[in-house]
Protein backbone atom coordinates (compact mmCIF):
# COMPACT_ATOMS: atom_id res chain seq x y z
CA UNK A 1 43.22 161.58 38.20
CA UNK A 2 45.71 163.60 40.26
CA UNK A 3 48.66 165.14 38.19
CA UNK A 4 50.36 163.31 40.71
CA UNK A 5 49.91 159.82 41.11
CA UNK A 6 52.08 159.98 44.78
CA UNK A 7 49.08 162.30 45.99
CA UNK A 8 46.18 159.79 46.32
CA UNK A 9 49.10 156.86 47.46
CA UNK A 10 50.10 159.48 50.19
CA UNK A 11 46.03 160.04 51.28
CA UNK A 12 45.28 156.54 51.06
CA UNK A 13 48.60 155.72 53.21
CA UNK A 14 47.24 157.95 56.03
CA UNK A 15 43.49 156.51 56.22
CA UNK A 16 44.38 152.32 56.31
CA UNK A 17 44.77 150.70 59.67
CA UNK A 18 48.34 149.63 60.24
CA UNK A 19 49.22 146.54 58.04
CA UNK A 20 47.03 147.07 55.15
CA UNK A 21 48.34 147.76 51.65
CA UNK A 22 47.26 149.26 48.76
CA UNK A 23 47.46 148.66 44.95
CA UNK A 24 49.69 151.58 43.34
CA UNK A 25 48.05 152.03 39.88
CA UNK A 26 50.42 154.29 37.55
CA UNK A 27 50.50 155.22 33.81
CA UNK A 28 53.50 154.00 32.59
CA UNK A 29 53.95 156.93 29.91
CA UNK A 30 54.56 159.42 32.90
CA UNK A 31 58.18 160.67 33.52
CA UNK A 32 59.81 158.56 35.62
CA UNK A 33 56.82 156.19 36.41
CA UNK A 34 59.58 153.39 37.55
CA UNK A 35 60.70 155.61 39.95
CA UNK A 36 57.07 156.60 41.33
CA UNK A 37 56.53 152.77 41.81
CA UNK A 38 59.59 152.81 43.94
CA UNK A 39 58.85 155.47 46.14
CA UNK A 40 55.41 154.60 46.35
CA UNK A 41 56.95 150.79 47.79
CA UNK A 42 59.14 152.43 50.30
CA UNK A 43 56.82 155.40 51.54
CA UNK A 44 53.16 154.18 51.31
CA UNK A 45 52.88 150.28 51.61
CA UNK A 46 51.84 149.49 48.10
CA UNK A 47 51.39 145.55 47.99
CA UNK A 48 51.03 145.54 43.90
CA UNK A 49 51.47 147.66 40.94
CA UNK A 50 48.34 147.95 38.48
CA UNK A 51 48.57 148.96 34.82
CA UNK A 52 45.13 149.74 32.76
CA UNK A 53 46.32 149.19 29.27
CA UNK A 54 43.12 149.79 27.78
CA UNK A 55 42.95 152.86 29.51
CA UNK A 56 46.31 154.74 29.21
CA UNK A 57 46.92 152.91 26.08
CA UNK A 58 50.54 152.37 26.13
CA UNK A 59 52.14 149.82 24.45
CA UNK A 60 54.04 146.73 25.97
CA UNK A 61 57.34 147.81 24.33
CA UNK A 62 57.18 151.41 25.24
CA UNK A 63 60.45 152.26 27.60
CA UNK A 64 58.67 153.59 30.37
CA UNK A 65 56.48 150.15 30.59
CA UNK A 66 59.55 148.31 30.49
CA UNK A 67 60.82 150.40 33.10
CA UNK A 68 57.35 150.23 35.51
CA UNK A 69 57.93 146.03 34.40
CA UNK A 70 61.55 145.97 35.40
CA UNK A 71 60.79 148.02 39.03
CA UNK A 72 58.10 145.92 39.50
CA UNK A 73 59.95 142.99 39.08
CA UNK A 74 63.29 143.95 41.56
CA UNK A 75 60.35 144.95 43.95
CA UNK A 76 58.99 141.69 43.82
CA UNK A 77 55.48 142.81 44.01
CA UNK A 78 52.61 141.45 42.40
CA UNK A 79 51.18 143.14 38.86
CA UNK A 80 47.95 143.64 38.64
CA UNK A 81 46.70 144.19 34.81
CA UNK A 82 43.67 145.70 34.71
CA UNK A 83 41.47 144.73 31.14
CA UNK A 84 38.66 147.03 31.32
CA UNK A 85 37.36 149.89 33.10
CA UNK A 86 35.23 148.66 36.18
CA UNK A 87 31.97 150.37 34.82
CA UNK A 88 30.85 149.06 31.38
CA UNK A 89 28.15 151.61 31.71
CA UNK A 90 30.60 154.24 31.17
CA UNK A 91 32.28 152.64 28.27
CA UNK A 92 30.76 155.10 26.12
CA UNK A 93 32.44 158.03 27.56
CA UNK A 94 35.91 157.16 27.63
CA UNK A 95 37.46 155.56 24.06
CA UNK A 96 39.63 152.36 25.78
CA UNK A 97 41.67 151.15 23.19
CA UNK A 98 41.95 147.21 21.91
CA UNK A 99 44.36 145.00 24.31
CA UNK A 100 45.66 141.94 21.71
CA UNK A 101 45.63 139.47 23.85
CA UNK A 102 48.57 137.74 21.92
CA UNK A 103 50.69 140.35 22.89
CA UNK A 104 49.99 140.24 26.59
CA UNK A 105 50.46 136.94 26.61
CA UNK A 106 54.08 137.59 25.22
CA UNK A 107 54.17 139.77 28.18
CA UNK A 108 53.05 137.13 31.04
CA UNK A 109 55.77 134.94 29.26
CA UNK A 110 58.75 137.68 29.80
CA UNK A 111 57.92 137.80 33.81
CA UNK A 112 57.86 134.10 34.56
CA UNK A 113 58.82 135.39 38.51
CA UNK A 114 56.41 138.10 38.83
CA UNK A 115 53.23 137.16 40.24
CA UNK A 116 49.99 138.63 37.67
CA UNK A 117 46.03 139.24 38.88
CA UNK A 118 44.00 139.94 36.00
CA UNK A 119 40.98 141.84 36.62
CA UNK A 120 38.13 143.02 35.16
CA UNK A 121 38.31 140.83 32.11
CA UNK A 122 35.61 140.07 30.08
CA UNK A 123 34.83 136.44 29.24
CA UNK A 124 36.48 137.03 25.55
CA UNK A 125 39.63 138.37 27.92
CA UNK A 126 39.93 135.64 29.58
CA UNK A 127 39.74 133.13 26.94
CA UNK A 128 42.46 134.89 24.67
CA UNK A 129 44.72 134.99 27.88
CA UNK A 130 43.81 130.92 28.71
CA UNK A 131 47.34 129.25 27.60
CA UNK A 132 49.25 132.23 29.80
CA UNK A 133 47.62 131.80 32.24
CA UNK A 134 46.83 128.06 33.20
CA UNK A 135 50.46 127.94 32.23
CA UNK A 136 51.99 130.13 35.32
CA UNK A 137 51.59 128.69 38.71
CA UNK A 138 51.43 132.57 39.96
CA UNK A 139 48.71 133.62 37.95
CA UNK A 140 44.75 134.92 38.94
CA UNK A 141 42.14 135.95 37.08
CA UNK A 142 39.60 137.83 38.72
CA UNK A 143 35.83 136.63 38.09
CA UNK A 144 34.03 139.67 39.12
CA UNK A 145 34.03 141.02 35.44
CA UNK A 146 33.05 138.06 33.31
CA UNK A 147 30.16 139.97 32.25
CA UNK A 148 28.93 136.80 30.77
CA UNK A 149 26.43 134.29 30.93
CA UNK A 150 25.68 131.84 33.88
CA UNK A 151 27.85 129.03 32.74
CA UNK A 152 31.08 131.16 32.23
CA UNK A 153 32.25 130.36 35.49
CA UNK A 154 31.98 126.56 35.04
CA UNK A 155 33.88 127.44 31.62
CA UNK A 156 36.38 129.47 33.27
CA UNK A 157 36.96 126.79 35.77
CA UNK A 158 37.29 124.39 32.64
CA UNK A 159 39.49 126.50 30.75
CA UNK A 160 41.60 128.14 32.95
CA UNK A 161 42.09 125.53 36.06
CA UNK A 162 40.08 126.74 39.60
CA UNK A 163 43.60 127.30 40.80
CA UNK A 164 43.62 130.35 38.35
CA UNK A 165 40.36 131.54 39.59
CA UNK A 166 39.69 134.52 42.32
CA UNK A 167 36.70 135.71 43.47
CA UNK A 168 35.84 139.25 43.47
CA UNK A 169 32.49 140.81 44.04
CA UNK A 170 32.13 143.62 42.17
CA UNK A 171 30.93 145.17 45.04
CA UNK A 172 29.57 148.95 44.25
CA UNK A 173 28.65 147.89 41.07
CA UNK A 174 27.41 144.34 41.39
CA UNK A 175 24.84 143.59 44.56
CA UNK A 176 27.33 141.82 46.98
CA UNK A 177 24.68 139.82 48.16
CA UNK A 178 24.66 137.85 44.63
């Protein structure tokens, strides 16, 4: 929450042992967001761009998300689409807007090169995304957030491929020793 997105990158940059990356998440309706994805690539060893639609609530089509899609595309990095904020608990505090899965989709179709991670997606998520997914060789969705019942990884596995499927913990919300 920095007016600034470069100003965590920058902190971040300066605490990771040498060769780690980090995930440069940016609102796409900031001025020149593009270009902060660039110089957050050549300056602090981002390894992926993320985008919370449901959080900044942009839309798909807006200019600057075309733009943040286009640089994230000549950067060849990885996009990481983020569904839902980590904490359900705290759904009730911040108003996330509806994601039409549909539309997404359309998305995942219009960057067959860039590689996608979808995380924190609810089962319903994941199940609206299913023919976008299990149709790109390049894209993950991340199981941490299912937020479902015990068979909706066998159902995932089912409807997605296990190819599609990455594990994440959840860990400071979820025990990690689950």
């Amino acid at each position: 929450f920095y007016l600034d997105p470069l100003t965590a990158a920058r902190q971040l940059y300066q605490q990771l042992p040498e060769g780690y990356g980090q995930v440069f998440a940016i609102n796409p309706l900031l001025p020149d967001a593009d270009q902060l994805c660039i110089e957050a690539f050549e300056n602090y060893a981002v390894k992926g761009i993320r985008l919370v639609p449901t959080f900044h609530n942009f839309s798909w089509e807006d200019k600057g998300t075309q733009a943040v899609l286009s640089a994230v595309e000549k950067l060849a990095l990885p996009l990481f689409i983020t569904l839902n904020l980590e904490d359900p608990r705290v759904d009730y505090m911040v108003l996330q807007a509806s994601l039409d899965m549909a539309q997404l989709s359309g998305v995942l179709k219009d960057l067959p090169d860039v590689p996608v991670i979808v995380t924190h997606g609810y089962w319903n998520n994941l199940s609206g995304l299913n023919s976008a997914i299990s149709s790109r060789k390049d894209t993950f969705a991340d199981i941490s957030g299912l937020n479902a019942p015990l068979t909706a990884l066998d159902q995932a596995a089912d409807l997605l491929g296990c190819e599609h499927l990455m594990f994440g913990s959840g860990a400071h919300l979820h025990a990690l020793s689950c």
